[in-house]
N, C-alpha and C. Protein backbone atom coordinates (compact mmCIF):
# COMPACT_ATOMS: atom_id res chain seq x y z
N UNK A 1 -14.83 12.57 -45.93
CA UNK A 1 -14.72 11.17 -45.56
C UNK A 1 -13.60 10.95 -44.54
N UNK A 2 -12.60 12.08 -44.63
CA UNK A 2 -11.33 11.56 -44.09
C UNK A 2 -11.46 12.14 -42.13
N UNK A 3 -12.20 13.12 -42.17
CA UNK A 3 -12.82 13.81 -41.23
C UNK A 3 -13.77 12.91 -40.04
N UNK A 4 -14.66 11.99 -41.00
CA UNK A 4 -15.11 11.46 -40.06
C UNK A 4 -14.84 9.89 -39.79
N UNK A 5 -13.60 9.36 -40.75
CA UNK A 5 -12.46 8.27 -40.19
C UNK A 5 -12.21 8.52 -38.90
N UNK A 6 -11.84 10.02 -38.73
CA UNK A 6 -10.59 9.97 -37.86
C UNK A 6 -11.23 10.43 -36.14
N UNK A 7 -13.03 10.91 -36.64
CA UNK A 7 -13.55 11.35 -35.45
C UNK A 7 -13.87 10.14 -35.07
N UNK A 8 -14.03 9.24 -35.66
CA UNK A 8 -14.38 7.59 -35.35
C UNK A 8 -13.48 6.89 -34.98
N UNK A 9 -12.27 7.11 -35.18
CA UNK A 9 -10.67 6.57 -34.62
C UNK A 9 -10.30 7.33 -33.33
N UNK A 10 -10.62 8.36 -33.54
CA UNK A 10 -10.23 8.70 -32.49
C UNK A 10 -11.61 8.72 -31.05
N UNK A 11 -12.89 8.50 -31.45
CA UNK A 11 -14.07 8.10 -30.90
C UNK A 11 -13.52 6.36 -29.91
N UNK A 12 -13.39 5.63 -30.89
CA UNK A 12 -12.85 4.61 -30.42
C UNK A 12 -11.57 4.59 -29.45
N UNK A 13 -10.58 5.07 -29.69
CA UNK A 13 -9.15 5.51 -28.91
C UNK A 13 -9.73 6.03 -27.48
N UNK A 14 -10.92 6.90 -27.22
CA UNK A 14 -11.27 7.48 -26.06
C UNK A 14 -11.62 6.18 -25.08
N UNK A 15 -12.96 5.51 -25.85
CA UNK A 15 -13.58 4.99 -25.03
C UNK A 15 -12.78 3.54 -24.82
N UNK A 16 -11.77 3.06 -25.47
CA UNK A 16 -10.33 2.21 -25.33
C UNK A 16 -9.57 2.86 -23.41
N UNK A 17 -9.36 4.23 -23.04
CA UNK A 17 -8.50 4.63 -22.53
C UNK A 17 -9.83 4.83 -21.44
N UNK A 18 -10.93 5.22 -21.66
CA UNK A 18 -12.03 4.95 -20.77
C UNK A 18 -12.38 3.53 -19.99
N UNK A 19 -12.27 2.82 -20.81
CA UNK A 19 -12.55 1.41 -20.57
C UNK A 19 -11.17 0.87 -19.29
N UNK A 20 -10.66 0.76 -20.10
CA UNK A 20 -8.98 0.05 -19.24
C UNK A 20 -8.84 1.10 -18.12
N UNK A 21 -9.01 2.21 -18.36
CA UNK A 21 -9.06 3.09 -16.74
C UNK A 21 -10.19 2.37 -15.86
N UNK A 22 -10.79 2.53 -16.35
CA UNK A 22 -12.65 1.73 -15.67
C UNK A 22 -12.81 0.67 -14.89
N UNK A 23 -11.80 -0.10 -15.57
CA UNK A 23 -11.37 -1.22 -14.96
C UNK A 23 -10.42 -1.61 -14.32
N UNK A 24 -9.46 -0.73 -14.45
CA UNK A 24 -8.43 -0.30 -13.08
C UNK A 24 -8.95 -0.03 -12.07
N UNK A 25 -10.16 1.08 -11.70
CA UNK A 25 -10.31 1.78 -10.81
C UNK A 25 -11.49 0.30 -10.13
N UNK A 26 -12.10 -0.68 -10.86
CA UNK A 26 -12.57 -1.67 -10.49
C UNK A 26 -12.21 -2.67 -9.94
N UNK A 27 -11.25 -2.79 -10.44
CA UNK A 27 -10.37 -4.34 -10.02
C UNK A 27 -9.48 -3.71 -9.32
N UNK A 28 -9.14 -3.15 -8.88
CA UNK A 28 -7.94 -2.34 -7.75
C UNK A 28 -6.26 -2.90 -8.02
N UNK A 29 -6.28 -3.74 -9.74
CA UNK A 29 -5.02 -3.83 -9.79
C UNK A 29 -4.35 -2.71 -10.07
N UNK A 30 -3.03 -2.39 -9.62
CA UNK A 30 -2.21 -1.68 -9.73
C UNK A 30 -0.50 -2.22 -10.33
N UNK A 31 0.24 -1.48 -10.54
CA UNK A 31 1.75 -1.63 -11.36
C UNK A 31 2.49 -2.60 -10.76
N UNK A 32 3.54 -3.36 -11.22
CA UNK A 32 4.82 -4.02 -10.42
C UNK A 32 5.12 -2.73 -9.12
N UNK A 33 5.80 -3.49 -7.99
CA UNK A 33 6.25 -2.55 -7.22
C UNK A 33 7.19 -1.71 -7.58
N UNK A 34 7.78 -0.89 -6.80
CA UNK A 34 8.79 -0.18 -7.04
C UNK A 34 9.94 -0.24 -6.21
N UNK A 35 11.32 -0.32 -7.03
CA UNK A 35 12.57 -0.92 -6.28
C UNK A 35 12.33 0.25 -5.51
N UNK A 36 12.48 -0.04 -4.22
CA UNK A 36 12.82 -0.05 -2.87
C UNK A 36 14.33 0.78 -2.58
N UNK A 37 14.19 1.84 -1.55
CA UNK A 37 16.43 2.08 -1.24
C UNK A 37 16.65 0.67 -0.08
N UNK A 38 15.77 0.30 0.14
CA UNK A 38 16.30 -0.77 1.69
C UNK A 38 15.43 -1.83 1.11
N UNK A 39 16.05 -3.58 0.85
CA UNK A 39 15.49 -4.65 0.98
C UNK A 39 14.69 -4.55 2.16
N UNK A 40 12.96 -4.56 2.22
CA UNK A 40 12.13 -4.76 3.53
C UNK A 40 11.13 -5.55 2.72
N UNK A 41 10.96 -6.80 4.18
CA UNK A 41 10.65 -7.56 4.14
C UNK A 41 9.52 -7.80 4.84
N UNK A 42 7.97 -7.62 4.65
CA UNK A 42 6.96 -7.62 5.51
C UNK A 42 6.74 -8.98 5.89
N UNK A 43 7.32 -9.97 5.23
CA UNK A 43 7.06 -11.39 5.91
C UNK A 43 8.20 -11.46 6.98
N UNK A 44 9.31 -11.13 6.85
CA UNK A 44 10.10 -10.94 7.78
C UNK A 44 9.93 -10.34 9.10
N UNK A 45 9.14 -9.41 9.52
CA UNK A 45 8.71 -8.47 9.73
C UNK A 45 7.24 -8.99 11.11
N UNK A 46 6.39 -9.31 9.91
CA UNK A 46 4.82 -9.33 10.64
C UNK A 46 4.99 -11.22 10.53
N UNK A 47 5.65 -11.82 9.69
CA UNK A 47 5.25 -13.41 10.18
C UNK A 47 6.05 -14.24 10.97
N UNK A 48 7.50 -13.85 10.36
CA UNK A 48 9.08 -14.45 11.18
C UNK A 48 8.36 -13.69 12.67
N UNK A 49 8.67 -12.67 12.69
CA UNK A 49 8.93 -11.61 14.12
C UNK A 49 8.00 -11.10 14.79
N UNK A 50 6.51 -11.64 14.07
CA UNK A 50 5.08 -11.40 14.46
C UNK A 50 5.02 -10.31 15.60
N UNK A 51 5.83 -9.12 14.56
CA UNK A 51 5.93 -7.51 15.05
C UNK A 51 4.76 -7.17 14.10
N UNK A 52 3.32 -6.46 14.88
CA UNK A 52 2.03 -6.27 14.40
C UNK A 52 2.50 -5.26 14.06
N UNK A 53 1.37 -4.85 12.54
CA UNK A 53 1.90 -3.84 11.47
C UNK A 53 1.80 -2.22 12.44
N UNK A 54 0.54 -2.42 13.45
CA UNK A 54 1.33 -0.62 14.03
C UNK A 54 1.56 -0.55 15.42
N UNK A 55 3.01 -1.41 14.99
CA UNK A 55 3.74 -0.84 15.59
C UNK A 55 4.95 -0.43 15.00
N UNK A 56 5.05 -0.20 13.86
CA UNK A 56 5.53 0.61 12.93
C UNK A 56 4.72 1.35 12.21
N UNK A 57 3.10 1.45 11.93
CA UNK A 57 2.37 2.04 11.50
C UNK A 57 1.52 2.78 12.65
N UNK A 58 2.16 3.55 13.31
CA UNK A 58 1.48 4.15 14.40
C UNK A 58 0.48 5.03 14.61
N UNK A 59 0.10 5.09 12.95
CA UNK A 59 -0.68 6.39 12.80
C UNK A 59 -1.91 5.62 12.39
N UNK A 60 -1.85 4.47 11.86
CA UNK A 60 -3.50 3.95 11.68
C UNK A 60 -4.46 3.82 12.48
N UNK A 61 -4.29 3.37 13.62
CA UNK A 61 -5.53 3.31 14.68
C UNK A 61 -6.18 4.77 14.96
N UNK A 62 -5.35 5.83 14.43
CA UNK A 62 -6.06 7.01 15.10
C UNK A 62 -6.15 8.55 13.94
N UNK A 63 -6.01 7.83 12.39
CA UNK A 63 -5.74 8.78 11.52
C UNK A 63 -6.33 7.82 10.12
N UNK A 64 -5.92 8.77 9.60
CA UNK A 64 -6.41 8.59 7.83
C UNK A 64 -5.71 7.40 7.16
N UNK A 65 -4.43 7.81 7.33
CA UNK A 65 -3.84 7.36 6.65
C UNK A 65 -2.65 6.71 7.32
N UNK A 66 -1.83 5.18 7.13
CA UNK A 66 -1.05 4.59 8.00
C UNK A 66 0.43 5.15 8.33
N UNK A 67 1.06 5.80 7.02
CA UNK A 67 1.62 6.43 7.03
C UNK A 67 2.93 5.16 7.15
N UNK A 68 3.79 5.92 6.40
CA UNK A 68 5.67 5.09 6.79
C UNK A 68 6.05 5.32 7.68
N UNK A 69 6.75 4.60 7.94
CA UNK A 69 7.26 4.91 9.75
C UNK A 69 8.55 5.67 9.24
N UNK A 70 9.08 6.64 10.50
CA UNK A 70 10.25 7.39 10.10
C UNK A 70 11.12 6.33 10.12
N UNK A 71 12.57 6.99 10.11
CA UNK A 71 13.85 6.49 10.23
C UNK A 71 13.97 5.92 12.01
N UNK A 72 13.48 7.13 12.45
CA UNK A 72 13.94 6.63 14.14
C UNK A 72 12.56 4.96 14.77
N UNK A 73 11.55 4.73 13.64
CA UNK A 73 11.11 3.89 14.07
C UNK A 73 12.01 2.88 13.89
N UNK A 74 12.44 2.54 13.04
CA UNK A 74 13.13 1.25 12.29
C UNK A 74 14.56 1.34 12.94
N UNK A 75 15.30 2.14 13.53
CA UNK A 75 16.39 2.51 13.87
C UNK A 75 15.73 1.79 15.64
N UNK A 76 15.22 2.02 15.96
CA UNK A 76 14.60 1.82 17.58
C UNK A 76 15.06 0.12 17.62
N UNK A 77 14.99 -0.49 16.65
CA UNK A 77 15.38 -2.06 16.66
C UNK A 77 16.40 -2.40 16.02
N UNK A 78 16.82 -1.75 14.93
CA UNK A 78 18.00 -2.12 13.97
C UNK A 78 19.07 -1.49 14.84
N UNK A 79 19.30 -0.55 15.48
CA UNK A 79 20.61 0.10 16.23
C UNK A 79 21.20 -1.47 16.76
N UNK A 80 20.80 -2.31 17.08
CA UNK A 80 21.61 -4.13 16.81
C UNK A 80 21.13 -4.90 16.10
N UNK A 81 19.77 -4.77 15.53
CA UNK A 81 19.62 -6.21 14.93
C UNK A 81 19.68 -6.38 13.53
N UNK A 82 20.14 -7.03 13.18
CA UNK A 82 21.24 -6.94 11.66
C UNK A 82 22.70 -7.29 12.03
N UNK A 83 22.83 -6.02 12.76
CA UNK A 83 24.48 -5.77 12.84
C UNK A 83 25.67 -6.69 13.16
N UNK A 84 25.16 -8.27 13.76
CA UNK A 84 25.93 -9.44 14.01
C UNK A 84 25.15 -10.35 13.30
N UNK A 85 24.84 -9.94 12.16
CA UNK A 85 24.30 -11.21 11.32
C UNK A 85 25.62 -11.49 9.87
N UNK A 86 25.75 -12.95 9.65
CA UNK A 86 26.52 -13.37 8.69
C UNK A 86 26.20 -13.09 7.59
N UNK A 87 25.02 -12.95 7.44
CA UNK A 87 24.35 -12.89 5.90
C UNK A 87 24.80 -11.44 5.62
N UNK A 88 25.86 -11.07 4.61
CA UNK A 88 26.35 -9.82 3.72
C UNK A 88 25.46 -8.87 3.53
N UNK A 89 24.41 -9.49 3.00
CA UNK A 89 22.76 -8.45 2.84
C UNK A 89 22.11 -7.79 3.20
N UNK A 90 21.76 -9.07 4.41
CA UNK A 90 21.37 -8.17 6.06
C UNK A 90 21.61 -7.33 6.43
N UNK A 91 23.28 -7.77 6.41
CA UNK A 91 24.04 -6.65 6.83
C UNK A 91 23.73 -5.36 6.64
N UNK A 92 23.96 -4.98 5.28
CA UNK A 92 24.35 -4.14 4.16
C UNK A 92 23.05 -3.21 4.24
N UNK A 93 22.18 -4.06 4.02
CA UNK A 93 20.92 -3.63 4.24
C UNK A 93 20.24 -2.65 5.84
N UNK A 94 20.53 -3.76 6.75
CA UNK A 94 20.16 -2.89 7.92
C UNK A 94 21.16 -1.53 8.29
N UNK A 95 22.95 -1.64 7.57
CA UNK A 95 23.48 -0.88 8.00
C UNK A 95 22.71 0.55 7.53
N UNK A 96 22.20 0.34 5.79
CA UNK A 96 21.43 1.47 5.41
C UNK A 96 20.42 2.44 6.68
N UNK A 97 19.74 1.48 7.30
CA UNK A 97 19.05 2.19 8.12
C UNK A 97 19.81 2.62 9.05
N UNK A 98 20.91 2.37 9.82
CA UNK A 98 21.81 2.89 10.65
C UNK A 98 22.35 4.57 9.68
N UNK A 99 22.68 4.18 8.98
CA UNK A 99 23.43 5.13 8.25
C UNK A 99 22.91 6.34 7.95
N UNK A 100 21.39 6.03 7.69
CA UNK A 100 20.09 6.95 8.10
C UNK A 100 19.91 7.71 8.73
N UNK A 101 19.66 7.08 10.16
CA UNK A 101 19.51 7.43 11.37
C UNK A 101 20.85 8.65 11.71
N UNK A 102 21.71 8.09 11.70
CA UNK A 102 23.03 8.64 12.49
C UNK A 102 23.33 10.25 11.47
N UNK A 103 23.19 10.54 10.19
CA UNK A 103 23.12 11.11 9.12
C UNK A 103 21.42 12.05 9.22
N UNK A 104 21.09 11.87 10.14
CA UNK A 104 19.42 12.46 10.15
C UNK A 104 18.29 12.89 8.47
N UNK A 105 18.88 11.71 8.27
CA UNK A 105 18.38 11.87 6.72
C UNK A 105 17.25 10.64 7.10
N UNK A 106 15.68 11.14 6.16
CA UNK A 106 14.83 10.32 5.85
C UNK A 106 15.42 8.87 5.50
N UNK A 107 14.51 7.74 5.57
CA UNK A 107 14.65 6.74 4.36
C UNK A 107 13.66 7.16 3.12
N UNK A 108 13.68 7.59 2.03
CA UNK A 108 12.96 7.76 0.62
C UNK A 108 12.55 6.61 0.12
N UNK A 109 11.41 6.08 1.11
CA UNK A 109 10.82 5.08 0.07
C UNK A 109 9.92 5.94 -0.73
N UNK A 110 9.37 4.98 -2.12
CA UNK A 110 8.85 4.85 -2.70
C UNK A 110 7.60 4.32 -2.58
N UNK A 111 6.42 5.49 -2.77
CA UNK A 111 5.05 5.10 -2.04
C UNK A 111 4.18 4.23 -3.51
N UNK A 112 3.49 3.08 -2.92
CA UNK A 112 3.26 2.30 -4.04
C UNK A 112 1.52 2.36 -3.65
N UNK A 113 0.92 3.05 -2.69
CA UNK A 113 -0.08 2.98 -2.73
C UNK A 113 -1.00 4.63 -3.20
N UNK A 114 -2.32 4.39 -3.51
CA UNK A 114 -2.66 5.88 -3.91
C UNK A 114 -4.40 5.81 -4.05
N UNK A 115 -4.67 6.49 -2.67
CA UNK A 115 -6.44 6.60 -3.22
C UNK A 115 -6.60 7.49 -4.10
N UNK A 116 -7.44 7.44 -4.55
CA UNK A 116 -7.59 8.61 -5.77
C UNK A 116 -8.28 9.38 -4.73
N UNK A 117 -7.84 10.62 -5.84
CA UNK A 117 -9.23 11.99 -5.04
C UNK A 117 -10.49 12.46 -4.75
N UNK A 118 -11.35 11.42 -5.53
CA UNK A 118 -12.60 11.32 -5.02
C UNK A 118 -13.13 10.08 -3.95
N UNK A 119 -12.29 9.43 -3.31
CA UNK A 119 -12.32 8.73 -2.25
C UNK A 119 -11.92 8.81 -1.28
N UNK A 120 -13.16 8.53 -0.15
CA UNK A 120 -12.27 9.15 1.10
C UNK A 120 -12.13 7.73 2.40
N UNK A 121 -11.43 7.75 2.54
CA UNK A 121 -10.68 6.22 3.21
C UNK A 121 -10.08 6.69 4.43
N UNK A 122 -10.49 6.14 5.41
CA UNK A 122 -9.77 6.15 6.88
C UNK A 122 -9.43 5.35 7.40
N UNK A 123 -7.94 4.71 7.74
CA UNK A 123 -7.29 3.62 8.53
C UNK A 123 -8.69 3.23 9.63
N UNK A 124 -8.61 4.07 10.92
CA UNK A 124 -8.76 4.05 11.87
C UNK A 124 -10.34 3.33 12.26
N UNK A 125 -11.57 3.97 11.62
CA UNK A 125 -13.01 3.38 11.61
C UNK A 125 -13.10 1.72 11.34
N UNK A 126 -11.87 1.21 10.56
CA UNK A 126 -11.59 0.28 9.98
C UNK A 126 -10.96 -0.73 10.94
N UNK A 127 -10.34 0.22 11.51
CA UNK A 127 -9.19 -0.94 12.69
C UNK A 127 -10.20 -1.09 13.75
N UNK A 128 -11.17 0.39 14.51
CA UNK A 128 -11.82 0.11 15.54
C UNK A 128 -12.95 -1.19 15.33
N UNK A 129 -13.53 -1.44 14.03
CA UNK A 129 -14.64 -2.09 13.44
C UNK A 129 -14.10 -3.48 13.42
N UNK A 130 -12.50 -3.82 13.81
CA UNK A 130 -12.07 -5.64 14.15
C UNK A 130 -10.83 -5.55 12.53
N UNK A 131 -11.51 -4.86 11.79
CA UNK A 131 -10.43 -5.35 10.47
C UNK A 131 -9.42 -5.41 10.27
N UNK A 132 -8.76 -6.63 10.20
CA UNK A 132 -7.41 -6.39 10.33
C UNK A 132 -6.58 -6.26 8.96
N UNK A 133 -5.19 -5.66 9.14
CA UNK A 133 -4.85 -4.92 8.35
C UNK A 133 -4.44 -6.02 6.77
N UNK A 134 -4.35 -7.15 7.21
CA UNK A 134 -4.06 -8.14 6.15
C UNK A 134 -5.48 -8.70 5.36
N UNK A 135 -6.32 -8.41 5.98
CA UNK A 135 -7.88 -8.49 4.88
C UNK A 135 -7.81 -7.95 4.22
N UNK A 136 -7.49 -6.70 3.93
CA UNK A 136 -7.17 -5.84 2.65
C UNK A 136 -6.05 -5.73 2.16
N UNK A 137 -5.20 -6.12 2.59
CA UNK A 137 -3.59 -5.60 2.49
C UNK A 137 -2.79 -7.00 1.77
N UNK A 138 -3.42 -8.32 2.42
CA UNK A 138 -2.52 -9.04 1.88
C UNK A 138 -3.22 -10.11 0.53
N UNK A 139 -4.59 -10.33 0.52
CA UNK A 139 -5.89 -10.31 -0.53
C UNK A 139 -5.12 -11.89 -1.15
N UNK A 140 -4.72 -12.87 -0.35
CA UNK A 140 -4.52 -13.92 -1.13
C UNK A 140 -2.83 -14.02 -1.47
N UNK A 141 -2.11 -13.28 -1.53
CA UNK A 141 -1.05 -12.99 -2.05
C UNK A 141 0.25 -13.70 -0.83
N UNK A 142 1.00 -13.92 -1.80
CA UNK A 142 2.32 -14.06 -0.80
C UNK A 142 2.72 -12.89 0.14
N UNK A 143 3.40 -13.08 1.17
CA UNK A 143 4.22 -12.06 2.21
C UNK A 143 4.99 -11.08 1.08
N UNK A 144 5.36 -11.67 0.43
CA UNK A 144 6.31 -10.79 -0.49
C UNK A 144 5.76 -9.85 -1.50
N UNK A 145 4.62 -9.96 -1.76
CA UNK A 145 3.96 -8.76 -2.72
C UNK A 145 2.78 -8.33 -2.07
N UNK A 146 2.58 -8.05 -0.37
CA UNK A 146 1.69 -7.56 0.17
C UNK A 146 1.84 -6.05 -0.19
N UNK A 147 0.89 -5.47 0.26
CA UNK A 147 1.07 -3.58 -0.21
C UNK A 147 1.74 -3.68 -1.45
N UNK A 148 1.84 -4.32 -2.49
CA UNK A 148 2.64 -4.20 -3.34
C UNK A 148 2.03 -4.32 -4.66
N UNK A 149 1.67 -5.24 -4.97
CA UNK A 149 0.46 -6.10 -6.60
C UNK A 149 -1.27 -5.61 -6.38
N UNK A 150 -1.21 -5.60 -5.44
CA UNK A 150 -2.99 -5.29 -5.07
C UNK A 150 -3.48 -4.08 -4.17
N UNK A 151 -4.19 -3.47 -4.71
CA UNK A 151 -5.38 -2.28 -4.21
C UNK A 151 -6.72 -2.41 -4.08
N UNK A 152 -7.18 -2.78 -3.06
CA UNK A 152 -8.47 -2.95 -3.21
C UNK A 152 -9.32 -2.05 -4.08
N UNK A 153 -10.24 -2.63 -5.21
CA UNK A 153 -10.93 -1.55 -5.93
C UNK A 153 -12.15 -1.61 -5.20
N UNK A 154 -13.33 -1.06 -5.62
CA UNK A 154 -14.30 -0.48 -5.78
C UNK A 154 -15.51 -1.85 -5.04
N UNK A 155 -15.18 -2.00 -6.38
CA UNK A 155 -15.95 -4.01 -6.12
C UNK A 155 -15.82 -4.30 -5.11
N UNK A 156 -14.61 -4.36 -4.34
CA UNK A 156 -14.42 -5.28 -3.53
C UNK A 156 -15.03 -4.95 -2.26
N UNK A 157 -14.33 -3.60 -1.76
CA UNK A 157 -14.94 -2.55 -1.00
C UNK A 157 -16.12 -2.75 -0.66
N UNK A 158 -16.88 -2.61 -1.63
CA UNK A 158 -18.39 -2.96 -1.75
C UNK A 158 -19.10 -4.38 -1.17
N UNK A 159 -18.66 -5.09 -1.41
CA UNK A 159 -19.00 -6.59 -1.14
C UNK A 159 -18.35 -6.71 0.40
N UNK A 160 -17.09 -5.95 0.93
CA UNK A 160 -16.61 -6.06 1.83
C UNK A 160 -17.97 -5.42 2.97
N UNK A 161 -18.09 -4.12 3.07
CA UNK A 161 -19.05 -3.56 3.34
C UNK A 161 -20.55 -4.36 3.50
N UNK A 162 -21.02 -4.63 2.49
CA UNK A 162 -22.39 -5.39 2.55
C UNK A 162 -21.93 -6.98 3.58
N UNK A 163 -21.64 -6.92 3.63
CA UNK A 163 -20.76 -8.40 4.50
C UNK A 163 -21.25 -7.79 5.77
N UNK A 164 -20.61 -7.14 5.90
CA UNK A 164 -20.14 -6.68 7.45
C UNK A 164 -21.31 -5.50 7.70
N UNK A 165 -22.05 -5.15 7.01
CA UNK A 165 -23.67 -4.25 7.42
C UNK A 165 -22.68 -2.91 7.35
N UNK A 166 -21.94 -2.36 6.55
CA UNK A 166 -21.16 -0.94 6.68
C UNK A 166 -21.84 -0.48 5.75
N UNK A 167 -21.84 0.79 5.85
CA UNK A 167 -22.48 1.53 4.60
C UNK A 167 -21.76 1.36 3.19
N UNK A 168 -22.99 0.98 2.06
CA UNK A 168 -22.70 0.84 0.65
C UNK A 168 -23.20 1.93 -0.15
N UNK A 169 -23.83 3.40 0.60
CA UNK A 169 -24.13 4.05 -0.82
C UNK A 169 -22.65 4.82 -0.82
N UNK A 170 -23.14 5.49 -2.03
CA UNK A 170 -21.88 6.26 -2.54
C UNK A 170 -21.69 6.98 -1.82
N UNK A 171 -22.12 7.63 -0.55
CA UNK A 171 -21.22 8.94 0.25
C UNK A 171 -20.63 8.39 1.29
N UNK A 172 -20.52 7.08 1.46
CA UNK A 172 -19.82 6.35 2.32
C UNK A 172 -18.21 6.92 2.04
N UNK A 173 -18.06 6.51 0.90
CA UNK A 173 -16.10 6.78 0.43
C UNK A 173 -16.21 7.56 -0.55
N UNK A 174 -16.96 8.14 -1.24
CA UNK A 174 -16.87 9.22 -2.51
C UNK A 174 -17.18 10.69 -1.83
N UNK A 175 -16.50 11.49 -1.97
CA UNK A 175 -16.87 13.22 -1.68
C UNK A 175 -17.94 13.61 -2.65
């Protein structure tokens, strides 16, 4: 009796950890972000300074993946701007990237995005096709939790695609 409690407890426990995965990989929510070494600010950034995302993402129009910009991208503008600002933060903050730069050390962010391995996703088909990078990227959300609260899942993808006449069977993005 006690044998098949526990194949039934633990029967249930699977398809519990099946389920809530299932629906992760559906709804494309993903975790709180992750603290950051440098306060960055994509509203600061792409709405204040309506600096388009590659031109710090230089690798999307012509690659897989958008990729972080090095140190010497962010250094190419911060070598002054920050550096006569009142705000302590700013400061403090942009000096990080100076401090970077001059020290030839990476910045170590913390990557908050992640296709899984049976999907295959390319920046570039995407950018040539008109899409811009905040249809997927910013999904309703404030400047402040763009790339950050949301992953496009599966669903969405899908409906995105049938919209726009792109391919919807499965060998479109699955290997």
């Amino acid at each position: 009796m006690r044998g098949n409690l526990t194949k039934a407890l633990l029967a249930v426990a699977v398809l519990v950890v099946v389920g809530v995965a299932g629906l992760y990989l559906l709804t494309g929510r993903s975790s709180a972000a992750a603290t950051q070494p440098i306060a960055f600010s994509h509203k600061n950034h792409n709405i204040t300074r309506q600096i388009a995302c590659e031109y710090c993402h230089t690798n999307a129009q012509v690659g897989y993946i958008a990729q972080i910009p090095p140190v010497e991208t962010c250094y190419g503008c911060h070598r002054t701007v920050g550096t006569a600002s009142t705000d302590p933060f700013i400061k403090s903050e942009t000096q990080k990237i100076r401090n970077a730069y001059e020290q030839n050390q990476p910045i170590l962010w913390n990557r908050l995005w992640f296709v899984p391995e049976h999907v295959v996703f390319a920046h570039q088909p995407h950018i040539t096709s008109g899409v811009q990078c905040l249809d997927c990227h910013a999904q309703n959300n404030p400047p402040e939790l763009w790339f950050q609260s949301y992953r496009p899942g599966m669903a969405w993808c899908i409906t995105c695609h049938a919209g726009h006449g792109a391919g919807t069977d499965c060998w479109t993005c699955h290997k």
